[in-house]
PDB file of N, CA and C in Angstrom:
ATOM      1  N   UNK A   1     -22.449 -31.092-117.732  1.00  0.00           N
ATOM      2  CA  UNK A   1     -22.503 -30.002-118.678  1.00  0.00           C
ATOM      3  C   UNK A   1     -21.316 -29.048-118.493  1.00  0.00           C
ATOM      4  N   UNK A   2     -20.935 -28.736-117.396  1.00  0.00           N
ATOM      5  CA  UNK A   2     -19.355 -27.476-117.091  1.00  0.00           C
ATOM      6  C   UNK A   2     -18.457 -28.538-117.286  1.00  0.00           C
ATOM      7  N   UNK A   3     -18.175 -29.724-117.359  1.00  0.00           N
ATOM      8  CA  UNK A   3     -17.032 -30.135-118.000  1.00  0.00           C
ATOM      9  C   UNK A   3     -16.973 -30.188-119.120  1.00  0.00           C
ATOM     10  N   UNK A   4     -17.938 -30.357-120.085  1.00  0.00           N
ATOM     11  CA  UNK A   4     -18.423 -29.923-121.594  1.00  0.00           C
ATOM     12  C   UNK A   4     -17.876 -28.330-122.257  1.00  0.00           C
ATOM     13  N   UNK A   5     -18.230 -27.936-121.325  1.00  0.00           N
ATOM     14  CA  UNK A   5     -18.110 -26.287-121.611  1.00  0.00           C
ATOM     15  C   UNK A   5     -16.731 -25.964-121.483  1.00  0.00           C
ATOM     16  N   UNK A   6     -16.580 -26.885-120.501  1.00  0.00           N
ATOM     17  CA  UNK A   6     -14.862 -25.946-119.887  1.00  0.00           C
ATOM     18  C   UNK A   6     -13.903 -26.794-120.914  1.00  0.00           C
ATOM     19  N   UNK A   7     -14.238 -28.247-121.673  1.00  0.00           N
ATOM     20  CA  UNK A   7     -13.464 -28.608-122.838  1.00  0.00           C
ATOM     21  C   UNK A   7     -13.497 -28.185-124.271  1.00  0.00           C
ATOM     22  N   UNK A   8     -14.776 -27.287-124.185  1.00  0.00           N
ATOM     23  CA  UNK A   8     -15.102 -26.104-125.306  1.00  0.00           C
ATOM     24  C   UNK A   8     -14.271 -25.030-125.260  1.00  0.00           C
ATOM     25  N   UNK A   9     -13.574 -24.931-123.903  1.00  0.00           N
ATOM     26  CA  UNK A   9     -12.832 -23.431-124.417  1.00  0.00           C
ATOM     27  C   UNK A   9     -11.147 -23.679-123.917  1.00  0.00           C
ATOM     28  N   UNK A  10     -11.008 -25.126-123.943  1.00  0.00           N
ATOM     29  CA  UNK A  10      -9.539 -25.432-123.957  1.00  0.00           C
ATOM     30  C   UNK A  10      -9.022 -25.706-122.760  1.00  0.00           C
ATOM     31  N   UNK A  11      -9.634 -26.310-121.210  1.00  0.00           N
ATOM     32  CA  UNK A  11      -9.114 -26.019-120.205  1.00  0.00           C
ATOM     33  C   UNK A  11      -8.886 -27.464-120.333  1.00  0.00           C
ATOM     34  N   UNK A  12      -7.775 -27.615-119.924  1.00  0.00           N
ATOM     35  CA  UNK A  12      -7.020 -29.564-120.149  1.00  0.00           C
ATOM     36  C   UNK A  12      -7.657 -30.072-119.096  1.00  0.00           C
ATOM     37  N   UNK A  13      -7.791 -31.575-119.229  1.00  0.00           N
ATOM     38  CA  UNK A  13      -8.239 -32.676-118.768  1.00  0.00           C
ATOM     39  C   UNK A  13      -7.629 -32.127-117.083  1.00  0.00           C
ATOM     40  N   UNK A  14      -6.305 -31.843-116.773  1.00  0.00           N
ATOM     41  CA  UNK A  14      -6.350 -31.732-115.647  1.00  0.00           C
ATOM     42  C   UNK A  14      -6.778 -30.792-114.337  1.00  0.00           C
ATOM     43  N   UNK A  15      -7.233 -29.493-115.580  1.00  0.00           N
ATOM     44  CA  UNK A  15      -8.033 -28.837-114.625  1.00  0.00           C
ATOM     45  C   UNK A  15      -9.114 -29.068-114.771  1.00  0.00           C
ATOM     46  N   UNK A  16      -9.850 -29.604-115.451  1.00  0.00           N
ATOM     47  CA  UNK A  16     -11.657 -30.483-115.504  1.00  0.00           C
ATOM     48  C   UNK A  16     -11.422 -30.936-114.582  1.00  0.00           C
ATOM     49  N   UNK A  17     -10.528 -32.016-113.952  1.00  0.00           N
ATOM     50  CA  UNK A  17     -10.444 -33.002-112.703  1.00  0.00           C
ATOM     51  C   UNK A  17     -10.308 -32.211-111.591  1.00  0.00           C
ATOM     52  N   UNK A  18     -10.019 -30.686-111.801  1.00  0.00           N
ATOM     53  CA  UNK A  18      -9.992 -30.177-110.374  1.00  0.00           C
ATOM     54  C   UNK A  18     -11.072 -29.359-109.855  1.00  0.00           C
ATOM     55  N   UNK A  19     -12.591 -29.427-111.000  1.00  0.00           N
ATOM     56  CA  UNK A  19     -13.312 -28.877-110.756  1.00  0.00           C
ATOM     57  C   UNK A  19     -14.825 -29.865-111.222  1.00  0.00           C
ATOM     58  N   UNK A  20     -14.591 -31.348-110.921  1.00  0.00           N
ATOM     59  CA  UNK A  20     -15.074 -32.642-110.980  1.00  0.00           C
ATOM     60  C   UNK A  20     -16.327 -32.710-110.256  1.00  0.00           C
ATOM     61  N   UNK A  21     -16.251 -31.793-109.206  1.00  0.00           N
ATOM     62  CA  UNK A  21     -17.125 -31.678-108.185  1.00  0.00           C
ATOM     63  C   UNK A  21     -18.126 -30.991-108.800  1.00  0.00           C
ATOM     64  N   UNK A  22     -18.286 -29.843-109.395  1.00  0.00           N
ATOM     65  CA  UNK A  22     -19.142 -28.813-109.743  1.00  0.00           C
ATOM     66  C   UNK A  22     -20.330 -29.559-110.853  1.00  0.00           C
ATOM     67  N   UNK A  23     -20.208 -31.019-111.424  1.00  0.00           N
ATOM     68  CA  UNK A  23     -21.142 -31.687-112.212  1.00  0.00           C
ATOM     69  C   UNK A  23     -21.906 -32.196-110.811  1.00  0.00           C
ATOM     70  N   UNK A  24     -21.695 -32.357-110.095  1.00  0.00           N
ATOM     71  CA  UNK A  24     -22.660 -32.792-108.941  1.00  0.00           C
ATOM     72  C   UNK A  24     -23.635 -31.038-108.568  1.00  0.00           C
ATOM     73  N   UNK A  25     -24.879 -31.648-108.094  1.00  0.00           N
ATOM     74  CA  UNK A  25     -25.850 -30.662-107.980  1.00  0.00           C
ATOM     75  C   UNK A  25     -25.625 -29.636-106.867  1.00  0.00           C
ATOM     76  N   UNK A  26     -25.578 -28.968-106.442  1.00  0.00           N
ATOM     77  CA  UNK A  26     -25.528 -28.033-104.991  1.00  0.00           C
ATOM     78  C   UNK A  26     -26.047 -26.634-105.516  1.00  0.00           C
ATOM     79  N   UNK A  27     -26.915 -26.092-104.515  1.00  0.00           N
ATOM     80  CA  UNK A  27     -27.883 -24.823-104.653  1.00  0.00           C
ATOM     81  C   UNK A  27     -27.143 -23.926-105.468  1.00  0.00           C
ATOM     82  N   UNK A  28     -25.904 -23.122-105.528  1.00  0.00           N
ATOM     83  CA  UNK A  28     -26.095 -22.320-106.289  1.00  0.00           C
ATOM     84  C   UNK A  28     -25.616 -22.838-108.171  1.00  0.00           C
ATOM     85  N   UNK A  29     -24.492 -23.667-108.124  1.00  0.00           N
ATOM     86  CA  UNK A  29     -24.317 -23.987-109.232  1.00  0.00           C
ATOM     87  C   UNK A  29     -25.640 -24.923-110.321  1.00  0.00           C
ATOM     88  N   UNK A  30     -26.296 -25.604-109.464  1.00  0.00           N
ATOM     89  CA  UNK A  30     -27.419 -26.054-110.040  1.00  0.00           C
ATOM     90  C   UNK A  30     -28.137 -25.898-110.920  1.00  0.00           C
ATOM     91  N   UNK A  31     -28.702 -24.700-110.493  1.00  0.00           N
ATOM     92  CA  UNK A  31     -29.204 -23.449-110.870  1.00  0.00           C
ATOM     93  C   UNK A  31     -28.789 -22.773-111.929  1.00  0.00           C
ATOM     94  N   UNK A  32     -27.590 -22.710-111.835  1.00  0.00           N
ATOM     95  CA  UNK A  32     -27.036 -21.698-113.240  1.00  0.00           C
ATOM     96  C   UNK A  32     -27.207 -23.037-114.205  1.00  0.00           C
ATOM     97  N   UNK A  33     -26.546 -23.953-113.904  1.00  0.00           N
ATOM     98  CA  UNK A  33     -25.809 -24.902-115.068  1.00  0.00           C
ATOM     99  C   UNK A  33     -27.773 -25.232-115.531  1.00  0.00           C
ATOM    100  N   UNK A  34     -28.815 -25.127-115.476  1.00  0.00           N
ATOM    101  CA  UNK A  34     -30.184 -25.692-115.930  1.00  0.00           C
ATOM    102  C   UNK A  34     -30.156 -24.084-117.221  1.00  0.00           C
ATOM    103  N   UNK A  35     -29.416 -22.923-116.649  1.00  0.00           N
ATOM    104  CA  UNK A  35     -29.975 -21.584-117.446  1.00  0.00           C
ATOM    105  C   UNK A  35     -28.858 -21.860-118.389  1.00  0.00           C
ATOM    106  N   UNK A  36     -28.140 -21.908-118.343  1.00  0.00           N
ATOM    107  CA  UNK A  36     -26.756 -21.726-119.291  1.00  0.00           C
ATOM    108  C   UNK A  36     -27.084 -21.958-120.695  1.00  0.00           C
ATOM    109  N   UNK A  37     -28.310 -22.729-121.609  1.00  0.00           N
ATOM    110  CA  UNK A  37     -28.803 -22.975-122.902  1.00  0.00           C
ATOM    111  C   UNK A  37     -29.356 -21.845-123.307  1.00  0.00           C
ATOM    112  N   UNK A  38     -29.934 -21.083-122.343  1.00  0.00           N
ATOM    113  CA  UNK A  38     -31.272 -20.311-122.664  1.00  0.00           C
ATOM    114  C   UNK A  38     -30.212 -18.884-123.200  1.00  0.00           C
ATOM    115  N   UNK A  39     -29.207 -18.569-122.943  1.00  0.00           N
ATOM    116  CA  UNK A  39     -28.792 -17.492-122.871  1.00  0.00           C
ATOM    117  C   UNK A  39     -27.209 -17.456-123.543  1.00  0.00           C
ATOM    118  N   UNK A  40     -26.632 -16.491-124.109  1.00  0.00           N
ATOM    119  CA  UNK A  40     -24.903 -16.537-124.243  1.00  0.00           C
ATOM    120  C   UNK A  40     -24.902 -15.670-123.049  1.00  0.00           C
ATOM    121  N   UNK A  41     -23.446 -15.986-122.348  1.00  0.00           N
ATOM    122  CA  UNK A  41     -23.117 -15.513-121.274  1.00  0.00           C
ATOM    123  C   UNK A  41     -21.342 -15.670-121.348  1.00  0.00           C
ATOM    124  N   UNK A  42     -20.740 -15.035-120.456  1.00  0.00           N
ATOM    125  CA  UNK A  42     -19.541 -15.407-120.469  1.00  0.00           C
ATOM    126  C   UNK A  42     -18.670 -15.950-119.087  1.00  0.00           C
ATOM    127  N   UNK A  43     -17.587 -16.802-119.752  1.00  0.00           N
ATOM    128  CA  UNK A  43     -16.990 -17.525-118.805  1.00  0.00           C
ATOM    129  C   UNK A  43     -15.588 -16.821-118.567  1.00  0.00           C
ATOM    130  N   UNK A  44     -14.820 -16.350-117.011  1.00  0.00           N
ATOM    131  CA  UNK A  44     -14.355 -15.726-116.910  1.00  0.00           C
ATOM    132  C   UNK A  44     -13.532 -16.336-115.878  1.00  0.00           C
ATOM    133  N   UNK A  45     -12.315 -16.330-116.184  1.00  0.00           N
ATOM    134  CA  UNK A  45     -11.628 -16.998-115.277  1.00  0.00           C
ATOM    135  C   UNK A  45     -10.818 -15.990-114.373  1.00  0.00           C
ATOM    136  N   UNK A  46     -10.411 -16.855-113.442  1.00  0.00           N
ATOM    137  CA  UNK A  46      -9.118 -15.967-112.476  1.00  0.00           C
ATOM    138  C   UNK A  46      -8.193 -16.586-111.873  1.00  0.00           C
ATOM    139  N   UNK A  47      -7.196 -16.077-111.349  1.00  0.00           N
ATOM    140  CA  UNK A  47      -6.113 -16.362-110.347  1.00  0.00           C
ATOM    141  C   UNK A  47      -6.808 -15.938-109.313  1.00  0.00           C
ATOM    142  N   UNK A  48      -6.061 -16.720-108.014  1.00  0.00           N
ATOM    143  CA  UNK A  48      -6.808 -15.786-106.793  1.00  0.00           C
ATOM    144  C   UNK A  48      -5.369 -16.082-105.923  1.00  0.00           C
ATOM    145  N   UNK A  49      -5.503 -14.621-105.080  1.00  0.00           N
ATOM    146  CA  UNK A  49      -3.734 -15.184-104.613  1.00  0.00           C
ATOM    147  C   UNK A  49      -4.438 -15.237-103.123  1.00  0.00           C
ATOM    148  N   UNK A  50      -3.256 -15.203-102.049  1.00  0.00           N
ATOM    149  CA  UNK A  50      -3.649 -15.906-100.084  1.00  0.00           C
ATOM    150  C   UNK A  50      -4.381 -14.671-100.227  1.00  0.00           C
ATOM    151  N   UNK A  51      -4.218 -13.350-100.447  1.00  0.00           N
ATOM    152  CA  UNK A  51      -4.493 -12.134-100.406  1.00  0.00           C
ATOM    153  C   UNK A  51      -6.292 -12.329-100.248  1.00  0.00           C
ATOM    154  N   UNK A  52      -7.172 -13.138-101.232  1.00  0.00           N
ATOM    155  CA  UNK A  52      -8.315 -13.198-101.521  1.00  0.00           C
ATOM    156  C   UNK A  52      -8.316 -12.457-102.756  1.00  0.00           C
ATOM    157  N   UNK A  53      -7.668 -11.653-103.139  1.00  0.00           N
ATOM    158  CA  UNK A  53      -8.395 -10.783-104.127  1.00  0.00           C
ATOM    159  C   UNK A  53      -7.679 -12.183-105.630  1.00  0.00           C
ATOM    160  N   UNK A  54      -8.740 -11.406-106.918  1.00  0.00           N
ATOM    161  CA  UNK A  54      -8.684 -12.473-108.321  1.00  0.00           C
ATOM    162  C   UNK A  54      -8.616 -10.902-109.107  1.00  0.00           C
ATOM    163  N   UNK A  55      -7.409 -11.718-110.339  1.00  0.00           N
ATOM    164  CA  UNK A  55      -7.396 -11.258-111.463  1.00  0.00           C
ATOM    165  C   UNK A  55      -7.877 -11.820-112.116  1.00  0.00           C
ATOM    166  N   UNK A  56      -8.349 -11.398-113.351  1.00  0.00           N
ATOM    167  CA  UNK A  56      -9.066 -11.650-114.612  1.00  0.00           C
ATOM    168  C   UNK A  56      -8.110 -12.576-115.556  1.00  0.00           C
ATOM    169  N   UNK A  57      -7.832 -13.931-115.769  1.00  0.00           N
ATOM    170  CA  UNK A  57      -6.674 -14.380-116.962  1.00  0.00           C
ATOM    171  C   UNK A  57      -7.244 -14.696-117.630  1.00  0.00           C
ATOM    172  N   UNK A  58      -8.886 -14.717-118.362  1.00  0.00           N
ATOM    173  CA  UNK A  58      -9.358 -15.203-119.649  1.00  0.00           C
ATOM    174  C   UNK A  58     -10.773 -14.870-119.530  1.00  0.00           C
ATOM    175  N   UNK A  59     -10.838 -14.442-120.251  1.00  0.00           N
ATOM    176  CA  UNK A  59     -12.548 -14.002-120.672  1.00  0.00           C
ATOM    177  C   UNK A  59     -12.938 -14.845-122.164  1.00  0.00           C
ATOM    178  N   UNK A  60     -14.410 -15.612-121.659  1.00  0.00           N
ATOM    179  CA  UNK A  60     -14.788 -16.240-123.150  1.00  0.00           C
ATOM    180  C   UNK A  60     -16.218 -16.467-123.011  1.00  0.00           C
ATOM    181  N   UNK A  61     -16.555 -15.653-124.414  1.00  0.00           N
ATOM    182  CA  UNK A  61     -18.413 -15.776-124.593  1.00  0.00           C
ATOM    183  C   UNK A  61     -18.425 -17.118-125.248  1.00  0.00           C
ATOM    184  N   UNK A  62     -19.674 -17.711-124.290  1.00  0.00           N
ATOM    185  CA  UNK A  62     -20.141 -19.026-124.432  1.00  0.00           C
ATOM    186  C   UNK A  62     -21.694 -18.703-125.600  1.00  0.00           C
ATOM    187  N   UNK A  63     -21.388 -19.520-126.848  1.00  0.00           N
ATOM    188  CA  UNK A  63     -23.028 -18.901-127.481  1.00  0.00           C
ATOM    189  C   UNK A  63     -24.219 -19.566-127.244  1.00  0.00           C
ATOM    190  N   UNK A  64     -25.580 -19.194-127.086  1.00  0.00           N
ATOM    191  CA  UNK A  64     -26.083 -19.847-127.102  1.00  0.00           C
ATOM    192  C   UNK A  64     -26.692 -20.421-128.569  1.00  0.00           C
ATOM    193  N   UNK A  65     -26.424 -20.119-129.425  1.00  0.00           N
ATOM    194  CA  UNK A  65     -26.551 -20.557-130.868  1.00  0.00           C
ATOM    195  C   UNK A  65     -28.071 -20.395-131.297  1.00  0.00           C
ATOM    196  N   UNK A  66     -29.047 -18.972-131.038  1.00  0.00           N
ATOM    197  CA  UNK A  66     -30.164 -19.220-130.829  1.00  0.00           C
ATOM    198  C   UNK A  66     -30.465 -17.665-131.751  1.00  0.00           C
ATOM    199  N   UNK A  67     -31.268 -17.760-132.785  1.00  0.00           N
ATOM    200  CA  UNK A  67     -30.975 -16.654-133.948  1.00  0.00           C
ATOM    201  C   UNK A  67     -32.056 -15.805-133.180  1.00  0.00           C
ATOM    202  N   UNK A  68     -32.972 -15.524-131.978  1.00  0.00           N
ATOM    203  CA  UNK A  68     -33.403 -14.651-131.178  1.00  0.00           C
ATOM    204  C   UNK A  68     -32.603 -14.044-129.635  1.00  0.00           C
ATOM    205  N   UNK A  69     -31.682 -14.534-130.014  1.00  0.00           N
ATOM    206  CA  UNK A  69     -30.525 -13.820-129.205  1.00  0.00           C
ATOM    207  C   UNK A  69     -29.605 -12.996-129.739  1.00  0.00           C
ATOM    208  N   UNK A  70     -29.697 -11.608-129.668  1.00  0.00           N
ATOM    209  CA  UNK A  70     -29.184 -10.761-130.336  1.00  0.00           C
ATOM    210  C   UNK A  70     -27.190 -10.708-130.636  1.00  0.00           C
ATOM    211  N   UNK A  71     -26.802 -11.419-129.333  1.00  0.00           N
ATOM    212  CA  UNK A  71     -25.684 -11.539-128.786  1.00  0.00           C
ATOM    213  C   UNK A  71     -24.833 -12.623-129.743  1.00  0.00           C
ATOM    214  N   UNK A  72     -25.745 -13.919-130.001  1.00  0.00           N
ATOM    215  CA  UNK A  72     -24.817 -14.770-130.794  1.00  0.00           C
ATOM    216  C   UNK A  72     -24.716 -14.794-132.288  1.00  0.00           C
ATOM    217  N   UNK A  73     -23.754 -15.721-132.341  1.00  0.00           N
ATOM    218  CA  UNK A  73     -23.306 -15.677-134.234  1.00  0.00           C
ATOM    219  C   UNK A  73     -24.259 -16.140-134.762  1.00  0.00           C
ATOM    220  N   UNK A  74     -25.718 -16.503-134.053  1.00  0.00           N
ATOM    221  CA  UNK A  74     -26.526 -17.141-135.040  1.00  0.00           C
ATOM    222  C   UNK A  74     -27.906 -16.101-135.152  1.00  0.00           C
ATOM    223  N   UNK A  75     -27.387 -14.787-134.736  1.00  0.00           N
ATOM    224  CA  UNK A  75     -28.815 -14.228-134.879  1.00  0.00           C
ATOM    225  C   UNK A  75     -29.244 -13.917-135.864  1.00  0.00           C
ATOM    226  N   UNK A  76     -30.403 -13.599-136.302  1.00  0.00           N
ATOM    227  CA  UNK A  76     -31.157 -12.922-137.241  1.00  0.00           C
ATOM    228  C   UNK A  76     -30.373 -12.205-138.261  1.00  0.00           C
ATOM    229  N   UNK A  77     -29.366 -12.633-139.316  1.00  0.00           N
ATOM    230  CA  UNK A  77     -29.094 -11.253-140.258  1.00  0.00           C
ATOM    231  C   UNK A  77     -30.002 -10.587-141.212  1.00  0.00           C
ATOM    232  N   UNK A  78     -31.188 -11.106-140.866  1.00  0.00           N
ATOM    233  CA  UNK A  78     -32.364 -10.055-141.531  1.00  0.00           C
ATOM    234  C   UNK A  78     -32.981  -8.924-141.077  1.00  0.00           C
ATOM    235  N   UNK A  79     -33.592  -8.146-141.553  1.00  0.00           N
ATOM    236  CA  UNK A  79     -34.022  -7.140-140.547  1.00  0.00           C
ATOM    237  C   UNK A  79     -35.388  -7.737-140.089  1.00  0.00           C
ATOM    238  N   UNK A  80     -35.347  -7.442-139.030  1.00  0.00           N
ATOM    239  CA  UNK A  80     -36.844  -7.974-138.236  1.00  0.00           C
ATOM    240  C   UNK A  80     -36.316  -6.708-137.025  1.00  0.00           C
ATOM    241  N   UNK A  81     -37.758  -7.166-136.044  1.00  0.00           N
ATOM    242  CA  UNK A  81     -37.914  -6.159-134.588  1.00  0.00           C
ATOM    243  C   UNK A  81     -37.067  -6.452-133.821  1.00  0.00           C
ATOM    244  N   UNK A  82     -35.631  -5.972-133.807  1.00  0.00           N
ATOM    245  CA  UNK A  82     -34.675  -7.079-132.761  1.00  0.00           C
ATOM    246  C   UNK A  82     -35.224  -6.954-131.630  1.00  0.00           C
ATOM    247  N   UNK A  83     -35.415  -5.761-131.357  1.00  0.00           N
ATOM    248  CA  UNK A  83     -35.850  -4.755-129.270  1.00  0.00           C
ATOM    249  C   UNK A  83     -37.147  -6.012-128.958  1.00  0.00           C
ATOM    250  N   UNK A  84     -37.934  -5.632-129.874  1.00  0.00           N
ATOM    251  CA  UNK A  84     -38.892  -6.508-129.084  1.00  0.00           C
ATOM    252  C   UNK A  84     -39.451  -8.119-129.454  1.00  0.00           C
ATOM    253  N   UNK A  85     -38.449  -8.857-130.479  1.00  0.00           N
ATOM    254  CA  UNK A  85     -38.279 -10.272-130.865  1.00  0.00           C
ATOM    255  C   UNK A  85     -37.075 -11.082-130.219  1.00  0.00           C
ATOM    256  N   UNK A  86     -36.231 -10.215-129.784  1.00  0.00           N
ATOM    257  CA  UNK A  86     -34.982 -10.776-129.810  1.00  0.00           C
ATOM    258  C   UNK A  86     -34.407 -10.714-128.520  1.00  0.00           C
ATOM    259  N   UNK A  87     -33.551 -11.435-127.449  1.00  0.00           N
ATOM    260  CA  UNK A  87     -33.162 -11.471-126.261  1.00  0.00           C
ATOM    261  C   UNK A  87     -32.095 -10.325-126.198  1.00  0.00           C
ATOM    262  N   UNK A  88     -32.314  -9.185-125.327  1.00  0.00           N
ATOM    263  CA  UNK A  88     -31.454  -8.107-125.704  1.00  0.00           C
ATOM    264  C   UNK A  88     -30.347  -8.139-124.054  1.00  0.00           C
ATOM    265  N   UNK A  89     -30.200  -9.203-123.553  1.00  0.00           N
ATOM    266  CA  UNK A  89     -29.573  -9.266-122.478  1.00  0.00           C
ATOM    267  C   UNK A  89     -28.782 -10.975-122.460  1.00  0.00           C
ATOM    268  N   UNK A  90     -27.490 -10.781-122.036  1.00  0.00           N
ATOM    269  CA  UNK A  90     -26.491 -11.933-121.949  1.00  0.00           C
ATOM    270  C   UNK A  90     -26.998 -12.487-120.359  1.00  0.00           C
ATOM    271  N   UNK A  91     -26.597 -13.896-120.117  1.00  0.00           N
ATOM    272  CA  UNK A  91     -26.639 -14.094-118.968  1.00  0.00           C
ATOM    273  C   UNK A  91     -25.232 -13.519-118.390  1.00  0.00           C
ATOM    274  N   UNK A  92     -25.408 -13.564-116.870  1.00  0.00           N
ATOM    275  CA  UNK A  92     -24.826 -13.179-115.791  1.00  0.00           C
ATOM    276  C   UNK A  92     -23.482 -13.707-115.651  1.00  0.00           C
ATOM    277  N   UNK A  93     -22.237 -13.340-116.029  1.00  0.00           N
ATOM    278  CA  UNK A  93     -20.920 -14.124-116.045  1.00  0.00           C
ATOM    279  C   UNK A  93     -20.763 -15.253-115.095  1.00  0.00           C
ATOM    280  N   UNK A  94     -20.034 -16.503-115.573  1.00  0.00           N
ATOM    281  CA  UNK A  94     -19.863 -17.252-114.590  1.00  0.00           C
ATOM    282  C   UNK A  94     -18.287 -17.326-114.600  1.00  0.00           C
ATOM    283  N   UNK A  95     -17.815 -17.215-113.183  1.00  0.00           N
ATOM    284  CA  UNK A  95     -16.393 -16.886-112.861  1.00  0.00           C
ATOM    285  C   UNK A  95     -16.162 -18.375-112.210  1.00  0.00           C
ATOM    286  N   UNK A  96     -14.896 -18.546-112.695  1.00  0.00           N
ATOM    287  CA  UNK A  96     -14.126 -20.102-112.300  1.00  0.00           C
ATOM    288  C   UNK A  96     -12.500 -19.294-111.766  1.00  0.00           C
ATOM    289  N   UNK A  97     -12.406 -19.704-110.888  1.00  0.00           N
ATOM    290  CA  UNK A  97     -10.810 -19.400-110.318  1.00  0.00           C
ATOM    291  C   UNK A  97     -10.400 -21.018-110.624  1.00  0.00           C
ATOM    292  N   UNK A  98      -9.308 -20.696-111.890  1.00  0.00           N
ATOM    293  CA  UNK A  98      -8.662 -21.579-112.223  1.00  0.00           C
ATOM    294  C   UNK A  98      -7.423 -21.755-111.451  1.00  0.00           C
ATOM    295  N   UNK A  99      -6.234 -20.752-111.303  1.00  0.00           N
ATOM    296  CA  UNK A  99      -5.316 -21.044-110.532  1.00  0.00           C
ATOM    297  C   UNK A  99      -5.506 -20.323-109.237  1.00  0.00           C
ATOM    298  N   UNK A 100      -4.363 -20.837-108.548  1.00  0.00           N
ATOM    299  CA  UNK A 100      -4.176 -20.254-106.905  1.00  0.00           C
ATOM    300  C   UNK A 100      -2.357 -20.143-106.765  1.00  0.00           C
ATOM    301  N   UNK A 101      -2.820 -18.694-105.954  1.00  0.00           N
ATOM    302  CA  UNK A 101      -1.396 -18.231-105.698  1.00  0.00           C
ATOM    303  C   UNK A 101      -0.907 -18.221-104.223  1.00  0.00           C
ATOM    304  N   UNK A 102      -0.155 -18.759-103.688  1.00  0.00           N
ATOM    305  CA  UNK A 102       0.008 -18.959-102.124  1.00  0.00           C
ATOM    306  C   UNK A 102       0.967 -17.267-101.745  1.00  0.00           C
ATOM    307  N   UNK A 103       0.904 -16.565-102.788  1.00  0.00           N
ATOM    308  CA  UNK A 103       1.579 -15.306-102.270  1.00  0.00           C
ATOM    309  C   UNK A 103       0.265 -14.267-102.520  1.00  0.00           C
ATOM    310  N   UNK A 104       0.972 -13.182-101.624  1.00  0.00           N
ATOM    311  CA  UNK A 104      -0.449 -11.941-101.912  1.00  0.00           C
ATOM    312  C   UNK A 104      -0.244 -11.278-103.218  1.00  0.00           C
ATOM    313  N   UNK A 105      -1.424 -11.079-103.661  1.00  0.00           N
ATOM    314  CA  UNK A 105      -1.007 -10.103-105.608  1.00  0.00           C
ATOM    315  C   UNK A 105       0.022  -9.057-105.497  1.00  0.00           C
ATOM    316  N   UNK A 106       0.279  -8.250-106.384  1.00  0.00           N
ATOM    317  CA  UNK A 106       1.305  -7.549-106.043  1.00  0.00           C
ATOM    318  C   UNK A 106       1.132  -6.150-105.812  1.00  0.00           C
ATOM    319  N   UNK A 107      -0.305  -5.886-105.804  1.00  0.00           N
ATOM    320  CA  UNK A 107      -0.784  -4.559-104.902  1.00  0.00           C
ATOM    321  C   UNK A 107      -0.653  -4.656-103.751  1.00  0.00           C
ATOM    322  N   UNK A 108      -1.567  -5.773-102.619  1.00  0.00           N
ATOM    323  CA  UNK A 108      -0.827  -6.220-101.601  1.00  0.00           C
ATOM    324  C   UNK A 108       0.421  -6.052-101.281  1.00  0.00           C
ATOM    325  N   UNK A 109       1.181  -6.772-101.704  1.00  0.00           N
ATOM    326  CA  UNK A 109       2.915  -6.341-101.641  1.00  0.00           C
ATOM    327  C   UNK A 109       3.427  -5.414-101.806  1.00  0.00           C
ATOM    328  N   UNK A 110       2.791  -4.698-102.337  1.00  0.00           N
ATOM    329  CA  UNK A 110       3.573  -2.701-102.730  1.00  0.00           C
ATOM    330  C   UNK A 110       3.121  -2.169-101.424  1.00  0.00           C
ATOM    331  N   UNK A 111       1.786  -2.449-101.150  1.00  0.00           N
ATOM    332  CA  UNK A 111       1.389  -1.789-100.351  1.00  0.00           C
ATOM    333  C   UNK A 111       1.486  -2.433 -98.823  1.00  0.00           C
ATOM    334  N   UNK A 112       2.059  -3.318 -98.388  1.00  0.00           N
ATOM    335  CA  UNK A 112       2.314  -3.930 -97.117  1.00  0.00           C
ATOM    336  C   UNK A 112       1.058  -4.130 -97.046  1.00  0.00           C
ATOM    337  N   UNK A 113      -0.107  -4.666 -97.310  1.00  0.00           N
ATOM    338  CA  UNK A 113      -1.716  -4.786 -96.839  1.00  0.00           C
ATOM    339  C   UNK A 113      -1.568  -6.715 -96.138  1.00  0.00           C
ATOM    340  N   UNK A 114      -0.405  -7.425 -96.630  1.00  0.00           N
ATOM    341  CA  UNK A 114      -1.035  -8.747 -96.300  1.00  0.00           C
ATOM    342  C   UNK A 114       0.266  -9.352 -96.479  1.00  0.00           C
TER     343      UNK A 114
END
């Protein structure tokens, strides 16, 4: 299913292959990838440099295409009870560090930290 998703929002064949592993089951990804239908949520990528710290290089809402989810393009354009018919909460971002930087960011570097 996250290689599905991650060819939904344009990430090429060769970074799918570098994150090949994550379709196999393990406790925490498991878990999300069973919720990911029920909800729109967003997918958020980063750089991460030696430093540890990640910038933000792409933010993208995933829909869940579900017209009681207030969040997606398919909700309700009628009036009905949204507050108490309608899912008034996104799931929990899921963050992918797409690239890696073997230097420290450049706060680090201004600041001599690393």
């Amino acid at each position: 299913m996250l290689k599905t998703v991650l060819k939904e929002i344009g990430i090429s064949a060769s970074k799918i292959q570098r994150f090949a592993h994550l379709s196999q089951p393990f406790p925490c990804t498991s878990l999300k990838l069973t919720l990911l239908h029920n909800m729109c949520y967003n997918i958020i990528q980063y750089v991460e440099y030696a430093c540890s710290h990640r910038f933000v290089t792409r933010r993208q809402k995933v829909d869940c295409n579900d017209k009681k989810c207030r969040f997606s393009n398919m909700h309700n354009a009628e009036e009905h009870n949204c507050i108490n018919t309608c899912l008034q909460s996104m799931m929990a971002a899921q963050g992918l560090v797409m690239d890696t930087d073997n230097n420290s960011c450049s706060g680090c570097l201004t600041n001599g930290t690393h």
